[in-house]
Protein backbone atom coordinates (compact mmCIF):
# COMPACT_ATOMS: atom_id res chain seq x y z
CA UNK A 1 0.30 10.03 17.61
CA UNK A 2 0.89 7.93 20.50
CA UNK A 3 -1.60 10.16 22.00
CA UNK A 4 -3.96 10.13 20.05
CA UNK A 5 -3.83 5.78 19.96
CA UNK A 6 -4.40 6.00 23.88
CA UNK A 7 -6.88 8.19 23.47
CA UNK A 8 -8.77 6.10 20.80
CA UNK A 9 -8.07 2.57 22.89
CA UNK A 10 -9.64 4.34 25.89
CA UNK A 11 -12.70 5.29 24.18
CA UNK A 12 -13.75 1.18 23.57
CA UNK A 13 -14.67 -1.45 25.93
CA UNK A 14 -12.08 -2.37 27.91
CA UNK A 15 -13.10 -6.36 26.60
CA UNK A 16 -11.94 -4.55 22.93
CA UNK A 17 -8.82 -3.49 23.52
CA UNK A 18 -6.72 -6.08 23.10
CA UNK A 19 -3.80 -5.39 21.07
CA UNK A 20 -5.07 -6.38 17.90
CA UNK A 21 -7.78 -3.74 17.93
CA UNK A 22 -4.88 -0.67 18.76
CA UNK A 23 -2.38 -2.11 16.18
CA UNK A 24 -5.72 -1.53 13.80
CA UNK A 25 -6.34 1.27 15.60
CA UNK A 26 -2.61 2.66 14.93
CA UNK A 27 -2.97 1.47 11.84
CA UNK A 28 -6.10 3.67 10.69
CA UNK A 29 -4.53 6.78 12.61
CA UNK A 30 -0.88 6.25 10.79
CA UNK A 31 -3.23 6.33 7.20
CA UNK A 32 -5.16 9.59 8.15
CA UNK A 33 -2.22 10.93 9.30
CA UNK A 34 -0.33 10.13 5.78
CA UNK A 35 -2.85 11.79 3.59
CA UNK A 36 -2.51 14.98 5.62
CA UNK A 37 -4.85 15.16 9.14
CA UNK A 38 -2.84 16.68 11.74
CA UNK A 39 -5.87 17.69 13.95
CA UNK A 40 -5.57 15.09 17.29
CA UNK A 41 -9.25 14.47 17.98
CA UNK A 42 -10.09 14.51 14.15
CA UNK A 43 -7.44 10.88 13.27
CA UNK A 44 -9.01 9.75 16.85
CA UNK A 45 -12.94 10.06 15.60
CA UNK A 46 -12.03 8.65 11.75
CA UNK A 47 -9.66 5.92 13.16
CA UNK A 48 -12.12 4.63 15.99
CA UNK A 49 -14.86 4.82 12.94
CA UNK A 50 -12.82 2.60 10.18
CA UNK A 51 -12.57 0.18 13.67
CA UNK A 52 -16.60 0.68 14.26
CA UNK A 53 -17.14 0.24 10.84
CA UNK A 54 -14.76 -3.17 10.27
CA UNK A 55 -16.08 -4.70 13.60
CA UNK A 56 -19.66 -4.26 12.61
CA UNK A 57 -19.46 -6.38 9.34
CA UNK A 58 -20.33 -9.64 10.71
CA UNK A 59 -23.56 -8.37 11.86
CA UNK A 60 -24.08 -7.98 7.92
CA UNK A 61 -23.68 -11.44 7.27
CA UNK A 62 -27.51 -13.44 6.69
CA UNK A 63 -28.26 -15.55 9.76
CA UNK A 64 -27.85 -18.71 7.83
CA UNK A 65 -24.44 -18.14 6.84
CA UNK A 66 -23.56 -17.24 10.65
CA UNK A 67 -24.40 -21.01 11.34
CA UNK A 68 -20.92 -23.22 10.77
């Protein structure tokens, strides 16, 4: 699994991975992992997707309540 975390954190920008963004990383692979995945390259494409997904929620968020 350590793999497959380098594998992941090599995939982003190297400005996003910090190690915050692998320990959610690991975190999302160590999940997949416990509800039965075994395949490498398929906890590496749903992990680095939960991280996509999470990262992309404050673009949701209206323009006015950006403003603090």
């Amino acid at each position: 699994m350590k793999a497959v975390l380098g594998d992941a954190a090599a995939m982003l920008p190297e400005a996003k991975r910090t190690s915050t963004m692998k320990a959610e990383i690991a975190s999302h692979i160590l999940a997949y992992a416990a509800k039965g995945e075994r395949n490498p390259a398929a906890l590496k494409i749903a992990a680095l997707a939960a991280v996509v997904e999470c990262s992309h929620y404050s673009h949701d968020i209206s323009p006015e309540r950006r403003v603090v």
